[in-house]
Protein backbone atom coordinates (compact mmCIF):
# COMPACT_ATOMS: atom_id res chain seq x y z
CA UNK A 1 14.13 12.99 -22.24
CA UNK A 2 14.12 16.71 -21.98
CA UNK A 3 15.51 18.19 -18.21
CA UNK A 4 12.73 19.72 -16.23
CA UNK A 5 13.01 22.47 -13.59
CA UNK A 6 12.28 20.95 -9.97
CA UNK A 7 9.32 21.97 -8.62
CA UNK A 8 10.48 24.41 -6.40
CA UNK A 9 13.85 25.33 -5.22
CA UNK A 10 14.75 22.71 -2.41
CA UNK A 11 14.90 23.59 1.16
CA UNK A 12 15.48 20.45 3.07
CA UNK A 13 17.06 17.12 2.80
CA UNK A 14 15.28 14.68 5.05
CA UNK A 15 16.90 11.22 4.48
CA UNK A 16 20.03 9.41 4.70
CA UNK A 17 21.95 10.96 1.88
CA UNK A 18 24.43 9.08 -0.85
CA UNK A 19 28.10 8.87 -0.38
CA UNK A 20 28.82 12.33 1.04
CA UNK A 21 30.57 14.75 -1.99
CA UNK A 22 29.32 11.97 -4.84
CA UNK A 23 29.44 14.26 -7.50
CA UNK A 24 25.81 14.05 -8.92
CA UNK A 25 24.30 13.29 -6.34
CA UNK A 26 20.51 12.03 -5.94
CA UNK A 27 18.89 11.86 -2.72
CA UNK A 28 16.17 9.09 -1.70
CA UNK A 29 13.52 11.83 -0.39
CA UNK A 30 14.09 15.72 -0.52
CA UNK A 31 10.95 17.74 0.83
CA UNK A 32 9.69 19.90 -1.71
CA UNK A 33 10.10 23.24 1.03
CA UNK A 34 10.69 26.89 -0.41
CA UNK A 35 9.50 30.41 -0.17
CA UNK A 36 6.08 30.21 0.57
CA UNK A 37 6.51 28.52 3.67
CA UNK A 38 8.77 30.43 4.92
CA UNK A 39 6.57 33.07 4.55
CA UNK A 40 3.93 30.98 6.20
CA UNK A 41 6.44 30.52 9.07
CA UNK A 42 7.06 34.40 9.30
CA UNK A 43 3.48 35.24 9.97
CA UNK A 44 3.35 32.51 12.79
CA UNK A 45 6.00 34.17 14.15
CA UNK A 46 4.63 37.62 13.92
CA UNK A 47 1.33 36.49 15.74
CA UNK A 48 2.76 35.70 18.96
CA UNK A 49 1.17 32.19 19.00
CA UNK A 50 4.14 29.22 18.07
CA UNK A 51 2.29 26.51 20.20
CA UNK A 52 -0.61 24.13 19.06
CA UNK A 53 -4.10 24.85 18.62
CA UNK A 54 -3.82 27.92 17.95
CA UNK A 55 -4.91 30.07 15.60
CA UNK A 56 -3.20 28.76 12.43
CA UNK A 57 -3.67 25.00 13.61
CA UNK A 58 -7.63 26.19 13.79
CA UNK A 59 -7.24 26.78 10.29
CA UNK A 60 -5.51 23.31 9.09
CA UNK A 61 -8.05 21.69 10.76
CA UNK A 62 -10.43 23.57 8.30
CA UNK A 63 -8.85 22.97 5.39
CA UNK A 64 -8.55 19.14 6.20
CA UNK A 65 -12.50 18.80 7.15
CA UNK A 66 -13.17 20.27 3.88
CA UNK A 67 -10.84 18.33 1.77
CA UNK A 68 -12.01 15.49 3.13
CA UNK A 69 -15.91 15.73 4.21
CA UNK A 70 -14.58 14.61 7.54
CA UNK A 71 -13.94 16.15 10.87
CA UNK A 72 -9.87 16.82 11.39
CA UNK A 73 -7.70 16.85 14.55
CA UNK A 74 -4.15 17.91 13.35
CA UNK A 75 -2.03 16.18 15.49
CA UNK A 76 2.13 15.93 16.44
CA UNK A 77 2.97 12.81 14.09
CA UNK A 78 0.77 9.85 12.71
CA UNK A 79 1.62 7.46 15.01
CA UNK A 80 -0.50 9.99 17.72
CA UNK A 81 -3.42 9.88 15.41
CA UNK A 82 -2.88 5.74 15.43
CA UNK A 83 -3.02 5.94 19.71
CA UNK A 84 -5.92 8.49 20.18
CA UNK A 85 -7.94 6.79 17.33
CA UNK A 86 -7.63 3.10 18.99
CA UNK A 87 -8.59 4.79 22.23
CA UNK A 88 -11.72 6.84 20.73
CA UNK A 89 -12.50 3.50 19.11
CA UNK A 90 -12.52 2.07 22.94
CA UNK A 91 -9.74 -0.64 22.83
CA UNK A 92 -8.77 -2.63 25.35
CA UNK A 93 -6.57 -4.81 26.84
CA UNK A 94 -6.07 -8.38 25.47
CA UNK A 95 -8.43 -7.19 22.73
CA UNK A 96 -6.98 -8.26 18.90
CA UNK A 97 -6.71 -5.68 15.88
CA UNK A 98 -5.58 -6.77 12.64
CA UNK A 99 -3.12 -4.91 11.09
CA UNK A 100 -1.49 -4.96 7.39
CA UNK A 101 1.72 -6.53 7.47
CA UNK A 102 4.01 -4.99 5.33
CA UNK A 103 4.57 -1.34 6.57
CA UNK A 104 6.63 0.71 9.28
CA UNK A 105 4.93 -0.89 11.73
CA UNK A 106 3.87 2.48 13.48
CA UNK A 107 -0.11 0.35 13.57
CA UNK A 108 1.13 -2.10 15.34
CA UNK A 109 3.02 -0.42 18.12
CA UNK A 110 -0.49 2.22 18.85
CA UNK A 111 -1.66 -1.14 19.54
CA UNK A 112 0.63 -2.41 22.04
CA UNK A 113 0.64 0.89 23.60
CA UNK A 114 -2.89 -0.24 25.13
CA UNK A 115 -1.73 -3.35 25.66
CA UNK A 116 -3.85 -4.85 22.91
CA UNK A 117 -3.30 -7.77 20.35
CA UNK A 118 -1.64 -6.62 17.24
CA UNK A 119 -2.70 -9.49 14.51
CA UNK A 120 -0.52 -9.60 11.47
CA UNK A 121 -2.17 -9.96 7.88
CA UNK A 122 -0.07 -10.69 4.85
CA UNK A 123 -0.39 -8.78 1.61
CA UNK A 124 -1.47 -9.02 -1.89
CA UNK A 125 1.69 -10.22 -4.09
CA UNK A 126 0.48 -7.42 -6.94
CA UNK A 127 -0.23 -3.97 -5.13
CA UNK A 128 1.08 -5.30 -1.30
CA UNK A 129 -1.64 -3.94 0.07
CA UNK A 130 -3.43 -5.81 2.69
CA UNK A 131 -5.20 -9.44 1.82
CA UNK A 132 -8.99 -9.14 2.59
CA UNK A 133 -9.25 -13.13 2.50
CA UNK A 134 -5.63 -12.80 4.90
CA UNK A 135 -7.67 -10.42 7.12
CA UNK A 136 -11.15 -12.76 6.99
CA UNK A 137 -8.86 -15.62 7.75
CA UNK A 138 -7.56 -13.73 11.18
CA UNK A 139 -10.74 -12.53 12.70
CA UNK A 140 -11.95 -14.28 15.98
CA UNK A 141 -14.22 -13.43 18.73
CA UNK A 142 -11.62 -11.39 20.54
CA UNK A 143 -11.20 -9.37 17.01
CA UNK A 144 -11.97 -5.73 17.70
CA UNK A 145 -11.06 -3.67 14.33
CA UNK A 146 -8.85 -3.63 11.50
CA UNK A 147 -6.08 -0.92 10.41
CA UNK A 148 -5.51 -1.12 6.81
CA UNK A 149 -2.62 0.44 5.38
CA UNK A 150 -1.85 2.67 1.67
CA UNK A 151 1.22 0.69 1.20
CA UNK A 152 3.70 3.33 0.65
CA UNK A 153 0.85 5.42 -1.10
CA UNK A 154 -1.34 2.84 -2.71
CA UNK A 155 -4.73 2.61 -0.81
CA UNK A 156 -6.07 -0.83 -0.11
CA UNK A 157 -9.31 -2.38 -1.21
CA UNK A 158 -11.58 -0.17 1.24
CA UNK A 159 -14.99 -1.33 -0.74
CA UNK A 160 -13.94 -5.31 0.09
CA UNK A 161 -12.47 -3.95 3.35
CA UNK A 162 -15.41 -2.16 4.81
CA UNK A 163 -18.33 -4.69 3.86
CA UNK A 164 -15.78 -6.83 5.74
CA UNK A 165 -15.95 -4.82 8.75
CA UNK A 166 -19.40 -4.39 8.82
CA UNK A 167 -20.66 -8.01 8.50
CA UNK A 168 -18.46 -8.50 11.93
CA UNK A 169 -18.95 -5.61 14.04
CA UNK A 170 -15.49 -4.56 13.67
CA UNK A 171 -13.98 -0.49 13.51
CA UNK A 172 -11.98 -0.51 10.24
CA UNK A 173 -9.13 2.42 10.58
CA UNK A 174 -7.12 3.68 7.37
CA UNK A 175 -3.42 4.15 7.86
CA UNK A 176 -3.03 7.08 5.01
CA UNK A 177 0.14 7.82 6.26
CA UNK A 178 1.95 7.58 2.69
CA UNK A 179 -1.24 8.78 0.15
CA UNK A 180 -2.25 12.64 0.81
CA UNK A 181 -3.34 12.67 -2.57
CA UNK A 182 -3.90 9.54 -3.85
CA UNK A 183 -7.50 8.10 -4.63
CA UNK A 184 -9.36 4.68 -4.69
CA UNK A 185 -12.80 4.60 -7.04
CA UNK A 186 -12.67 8.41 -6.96
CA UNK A 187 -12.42 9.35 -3.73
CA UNK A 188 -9.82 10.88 -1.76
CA UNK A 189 -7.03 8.47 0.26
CA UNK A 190 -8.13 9.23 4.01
CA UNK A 191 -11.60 9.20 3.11
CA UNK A 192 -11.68 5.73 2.58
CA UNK A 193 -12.85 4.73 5.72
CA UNK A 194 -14.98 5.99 9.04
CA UNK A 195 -11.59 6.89 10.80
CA UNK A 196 -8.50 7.28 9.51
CA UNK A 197 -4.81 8.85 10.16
CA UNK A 198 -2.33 11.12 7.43
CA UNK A 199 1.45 11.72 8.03
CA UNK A 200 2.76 15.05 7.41
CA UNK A 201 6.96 13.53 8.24
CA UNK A 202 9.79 14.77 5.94
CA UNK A 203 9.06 12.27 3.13
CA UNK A 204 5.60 12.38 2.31
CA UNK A 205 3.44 14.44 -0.49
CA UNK A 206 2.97 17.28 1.81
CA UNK A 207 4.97 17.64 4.88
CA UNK A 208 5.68 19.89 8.07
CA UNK A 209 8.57 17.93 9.00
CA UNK A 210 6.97 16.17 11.27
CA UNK A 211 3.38 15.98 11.61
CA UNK A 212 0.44 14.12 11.10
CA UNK A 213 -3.55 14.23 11.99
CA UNK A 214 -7.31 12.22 12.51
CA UNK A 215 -10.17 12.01 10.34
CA UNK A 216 -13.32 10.79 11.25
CA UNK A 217 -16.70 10.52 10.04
CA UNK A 218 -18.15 10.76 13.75
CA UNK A 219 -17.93 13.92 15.69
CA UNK A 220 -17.83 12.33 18.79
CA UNK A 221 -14.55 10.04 17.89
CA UNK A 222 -12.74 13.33 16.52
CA UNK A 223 -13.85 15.18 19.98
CA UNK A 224 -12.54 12.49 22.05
CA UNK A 225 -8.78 12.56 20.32
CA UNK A 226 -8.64 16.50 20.54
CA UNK A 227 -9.67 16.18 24.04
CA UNK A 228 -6.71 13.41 24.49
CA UNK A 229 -4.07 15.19 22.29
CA UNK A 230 -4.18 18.51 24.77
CA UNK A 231 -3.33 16.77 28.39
CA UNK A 232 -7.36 15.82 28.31
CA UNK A 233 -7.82 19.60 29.49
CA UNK A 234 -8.63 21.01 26.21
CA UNK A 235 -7.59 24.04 24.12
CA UNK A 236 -5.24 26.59 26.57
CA UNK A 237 -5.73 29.03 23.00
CA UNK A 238 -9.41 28.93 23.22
CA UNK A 239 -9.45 29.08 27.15
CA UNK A 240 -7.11 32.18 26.76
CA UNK A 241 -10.18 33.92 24.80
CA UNK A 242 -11.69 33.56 28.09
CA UNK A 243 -12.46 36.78 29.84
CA UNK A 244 -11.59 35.97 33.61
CA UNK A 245 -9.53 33.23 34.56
CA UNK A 246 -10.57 29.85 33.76
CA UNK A 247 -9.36 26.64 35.52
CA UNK A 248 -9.02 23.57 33.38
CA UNK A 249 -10.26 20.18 34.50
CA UNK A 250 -7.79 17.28 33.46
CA UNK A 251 -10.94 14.62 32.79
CA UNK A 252 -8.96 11.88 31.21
CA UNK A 253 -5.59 10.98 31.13
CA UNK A 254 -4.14 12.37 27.57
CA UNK A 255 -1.02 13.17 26.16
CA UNK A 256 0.99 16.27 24.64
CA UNK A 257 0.02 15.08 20.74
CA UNK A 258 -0.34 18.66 19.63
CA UNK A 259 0.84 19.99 16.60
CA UNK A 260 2.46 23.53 16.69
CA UNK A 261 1.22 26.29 14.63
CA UNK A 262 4.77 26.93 13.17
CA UNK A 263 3.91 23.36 11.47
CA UNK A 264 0.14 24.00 10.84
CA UNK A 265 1.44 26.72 8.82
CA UNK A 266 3.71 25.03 6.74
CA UNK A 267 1.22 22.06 6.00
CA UNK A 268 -1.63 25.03 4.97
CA UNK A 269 0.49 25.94 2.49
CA UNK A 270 1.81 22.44 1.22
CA UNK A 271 -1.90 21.40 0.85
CA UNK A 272 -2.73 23.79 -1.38
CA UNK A 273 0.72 22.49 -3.95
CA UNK A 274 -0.64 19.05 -3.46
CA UNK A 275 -1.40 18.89 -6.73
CA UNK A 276 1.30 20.06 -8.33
CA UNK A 277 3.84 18.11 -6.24
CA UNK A 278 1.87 15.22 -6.92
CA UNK A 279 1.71 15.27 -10.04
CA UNK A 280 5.39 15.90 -10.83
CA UNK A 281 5.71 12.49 -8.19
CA UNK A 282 3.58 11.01 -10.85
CA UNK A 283 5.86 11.75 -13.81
CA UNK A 284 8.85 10.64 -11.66
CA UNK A 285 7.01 7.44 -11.69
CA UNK A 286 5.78 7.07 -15.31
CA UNK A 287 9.40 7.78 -16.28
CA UNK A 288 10.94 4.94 -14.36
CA UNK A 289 8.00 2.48 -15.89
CA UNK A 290 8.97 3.76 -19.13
CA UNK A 291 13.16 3.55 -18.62
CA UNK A 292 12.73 0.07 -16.72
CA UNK A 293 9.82 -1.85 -18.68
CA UNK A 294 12.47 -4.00 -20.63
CA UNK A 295 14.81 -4.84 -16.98
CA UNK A 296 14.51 -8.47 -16.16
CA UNK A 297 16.16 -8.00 -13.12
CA UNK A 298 13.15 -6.46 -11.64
CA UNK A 299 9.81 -6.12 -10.92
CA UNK A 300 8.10 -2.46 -11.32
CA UNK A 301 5.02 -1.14 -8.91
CA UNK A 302 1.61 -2.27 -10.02
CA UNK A 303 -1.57 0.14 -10.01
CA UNK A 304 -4.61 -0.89 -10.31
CA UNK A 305 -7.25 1.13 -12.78
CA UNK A 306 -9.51 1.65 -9.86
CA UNK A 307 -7.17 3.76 -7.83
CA UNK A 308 -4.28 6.61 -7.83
CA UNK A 309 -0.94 6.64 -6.27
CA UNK A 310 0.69 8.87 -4.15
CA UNK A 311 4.22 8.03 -4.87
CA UNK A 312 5.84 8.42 -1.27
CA UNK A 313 8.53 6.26 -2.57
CA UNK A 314 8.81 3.92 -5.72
CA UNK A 315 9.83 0.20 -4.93
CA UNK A 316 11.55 -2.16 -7.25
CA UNK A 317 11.26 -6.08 -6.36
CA UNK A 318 15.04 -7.45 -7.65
CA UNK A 319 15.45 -10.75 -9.12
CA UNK A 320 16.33 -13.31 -6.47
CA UNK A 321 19.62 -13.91 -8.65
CA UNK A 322 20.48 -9.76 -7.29
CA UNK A 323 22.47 -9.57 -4.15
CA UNK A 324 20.66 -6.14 -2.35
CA UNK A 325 23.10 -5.68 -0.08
CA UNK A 326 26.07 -5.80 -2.70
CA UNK A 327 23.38 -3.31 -5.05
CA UNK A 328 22.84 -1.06 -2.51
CA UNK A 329 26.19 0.12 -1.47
CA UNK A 330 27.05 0.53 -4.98
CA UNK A 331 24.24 2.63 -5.76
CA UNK A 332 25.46 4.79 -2.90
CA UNK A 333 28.73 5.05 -3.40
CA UNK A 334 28.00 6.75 -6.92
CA UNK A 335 25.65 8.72 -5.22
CA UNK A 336 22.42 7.78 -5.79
CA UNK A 337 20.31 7.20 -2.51
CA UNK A 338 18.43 4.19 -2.02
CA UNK A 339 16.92 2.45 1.02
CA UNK A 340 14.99 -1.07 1.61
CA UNK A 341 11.54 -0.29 0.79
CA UNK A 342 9.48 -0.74 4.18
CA UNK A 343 9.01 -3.82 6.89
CA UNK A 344 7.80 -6.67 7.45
CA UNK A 345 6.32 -6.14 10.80
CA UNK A 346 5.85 -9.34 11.90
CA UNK A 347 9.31 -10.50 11.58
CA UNK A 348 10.04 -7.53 13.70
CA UNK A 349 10.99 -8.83 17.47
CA UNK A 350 9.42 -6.39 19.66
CA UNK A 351 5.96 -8.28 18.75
CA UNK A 352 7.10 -11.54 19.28
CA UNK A 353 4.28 -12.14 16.23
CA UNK A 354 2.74 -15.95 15.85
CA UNK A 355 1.79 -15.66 12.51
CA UNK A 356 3.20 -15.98 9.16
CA UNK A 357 2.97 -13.75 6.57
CA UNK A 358 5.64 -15.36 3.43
CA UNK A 359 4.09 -12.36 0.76
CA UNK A 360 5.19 -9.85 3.00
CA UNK A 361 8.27 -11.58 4.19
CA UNK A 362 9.52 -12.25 0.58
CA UNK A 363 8.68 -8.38 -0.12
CA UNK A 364 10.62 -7.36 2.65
CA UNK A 365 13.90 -9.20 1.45
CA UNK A 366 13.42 -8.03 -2.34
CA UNK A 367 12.20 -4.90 -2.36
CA UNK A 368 14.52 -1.49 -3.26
CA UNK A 369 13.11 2.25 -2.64
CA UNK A 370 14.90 4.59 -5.32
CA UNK A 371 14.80 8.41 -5.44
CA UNK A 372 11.31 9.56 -5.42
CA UNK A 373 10.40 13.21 -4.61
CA UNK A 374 9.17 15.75 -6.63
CA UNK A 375 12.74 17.82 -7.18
CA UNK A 376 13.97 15.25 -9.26
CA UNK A 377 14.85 16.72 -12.53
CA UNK A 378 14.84 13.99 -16.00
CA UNK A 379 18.43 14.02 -15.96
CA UNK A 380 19.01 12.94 -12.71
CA UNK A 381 15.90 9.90 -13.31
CA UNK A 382 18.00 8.67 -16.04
CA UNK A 383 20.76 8.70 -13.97
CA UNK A 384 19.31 6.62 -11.61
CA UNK A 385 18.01 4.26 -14.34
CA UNK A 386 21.51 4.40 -16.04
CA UNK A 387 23.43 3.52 -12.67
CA UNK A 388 20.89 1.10 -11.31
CA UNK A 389 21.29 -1.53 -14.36
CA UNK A 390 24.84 -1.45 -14.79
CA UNK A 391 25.08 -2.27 -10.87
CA UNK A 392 22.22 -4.91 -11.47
CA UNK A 393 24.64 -7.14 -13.84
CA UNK A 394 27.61 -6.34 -11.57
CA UNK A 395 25.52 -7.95 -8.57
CA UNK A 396 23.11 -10.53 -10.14
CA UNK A 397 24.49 -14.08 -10.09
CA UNK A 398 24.10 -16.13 -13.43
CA UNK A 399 21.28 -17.54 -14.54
CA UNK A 400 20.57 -21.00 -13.14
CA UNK A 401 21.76 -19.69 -9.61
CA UNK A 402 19.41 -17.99 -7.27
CA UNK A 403 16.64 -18.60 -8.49
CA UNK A 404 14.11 -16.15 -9.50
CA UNK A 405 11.63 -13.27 -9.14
């Protein structure tokens, strides 16, 4: 393979890194941050106006509604988006939302923060994106909506999803947390259905840091989670435009969900490289398919011809016969960064969850993330590759014992 120039010159580091002075080292995640935002971040400061809703965060919100053909809230983190939507969407207590299984269970918790049901549905074995029969199987008179998830930047399937949804009288959200960029029968992730919720944190496509915001289709719903992001007093920016001196009425209880113009800044300008750091994601990808077709020891991502990934992070299933534990701290003591894919939420004790979900549960035990991001140069991918199946053989027990994949 011939080396390739990252795609910019990195800024940040925003996971755990490998052993620390491993000589060649490759990081999990590194956000793709450089010049141009820094720039960005210069003007902000120049303008007098750091906080949220201002001026710049106006401006996101712009570029979002026309990306998507949906109104946009820009909002402190995904997880925010997740709490304001389920209150727009009028949720209750006792009331039951099922959410996909296997993911950082960020769905889950918005829903016991209003002391609602979270309902766990197991995934499909191919993509691991939420079951449609799994979430048919779960629905019951005290079912209110559904939150799908883009498993780690694969959407779900939205068309089974959302006829679904309709039949019952159920909201469907779409947790598009991991796929700013990905698409699903040629339309945009986060378009996918009436509301949904991106994640602008360290590791994704495009990121601020930290950051995240709403879609919806409904003005009304996008209205109510401004209102609720800001205190439930509205914008101070736009009140400041006021001549005189206006007093804000606090007319529902909300929260300080805002995101800061220093960050709406950033993200203006990492929207506009989507493509370009998506599509080096996208080679990162291809090249591990190609350099670990013929590996026995594990299973590679599946994509569907129907949709697009986004590539947050690239998860290997290992043989039964692999011992992760043993894999992974030999990986990262030669300096190449690896995690344990994402969870299984309902195994997770704060939920206490009554159902079983074995694809997810089995996913959650074999599944490896290896460096994805788009500064990865070819020589450090075959590095990976090269490391990765030596330390397979060293930690795979012999055939007949364990089982397999």
């Amino acid at each position: 393979m011939t080396t390739t120039t990252p795609a910019t010159t990195p800024a940040t580091t925003t996971a755990a890194a490998p052993a620390a002075g491993a000589a060649g080292a490759v990081p999990l995640v590194h956000a793709s941050l450089g010049e141009q935002e820094l720039a960005a971040v210069a003007e902000v400061f120049a303008s007098g106006w750091p906080a949220g809703q201002g001026p710049r965060g106006k401006a996101l919100e712009a570029q979002l509604a026309q990306r998507y053909a949906m109104d946009a809230v820009a909002l402190s983190n995904c997880g925010a988006a997740l709490h304001v939507a389920l209150l727009a969407l009028g949720v209750q207590r006792g009331d039951e939302v099922i959410v996909a299984d296997y993911t950082f269970p960020a769905p889950a918790h918005a829903v016991r923060y209003l002391d609602a049901v979270p309902v766990f549905a197991d995934v499909r074995p191919d993509t691991h994106t939420v079951d449609v029969q799994a979430v048919a199987d779960l629905i019951t008179e005290r079912t209110t909506g559904i939150i799908a998830v883009d498993t780690v930047g694969l959407p779900a399937d939205y068309r089974e999803l959302k006829a679904l949804a309709d039949r019952h009288g159920l909201f469907l959200i779409e947790d598009a947390a991991c796929a700013v960029g990905a698409t699903y029968q040629g339309r945009q992730a986060g378009a996918l259905a009436p509301v949904s919720c991106l994640s602008f944190h360290g590791r994704k496509g495009a990121t601020s840091g930290e950051g995240g915001a709403l879609l919806a289709a409904d003005p009304a719903i996008a209205a109510d989670a401004r209102l609720r992001s800001s205190f439930g007093i509205g914008s101070i920016f736009d009140q400041s435009k006021i001549v005189g001196l206006p007093i804000p009425e606090f007319t529902e209880i909300g929260y300080n969900f805002k995101l800061s113009d220093i960050a709406a800044a950033i993200l203006q300008v990492q929207l506009g490289r989507i493509d370009e750091l998506l599509a080096r994601r996208t080679q990162v990808a291809a090249a591990y398919g190609e350099l670990l077709a013929d590996e026995e020891l594990v299973t590679l991502p599946q994509v569907p011809a129907d949709r697009t990934h986004a590539w947050q992070s690239y998860l290997i299933a290992l043989d039964a016969r692999v011992d992760r534990a043993a894999l992974a701290a030999d990986l990262r003591g030669q300096g190449i960064g690896c995690g344990h894919g994402t969870w299984a939420s309902h195994l997770q004790p704060v939920f206490a969850a009554r159902q079983a979900c074995p694809v997810s549960a089995d996913l959650f035990a074999r599944h490896l993330a290896i460096p994805m991001h788009a500064e990865l140069t070819d020589d450090q991918i075959e590095r990976v590759v090269t490391v990765l199946r030596t330390a397979l053989r060293t930690h795979a027990a012999p055939a007949g014992r364990g089982g397999t994949a």
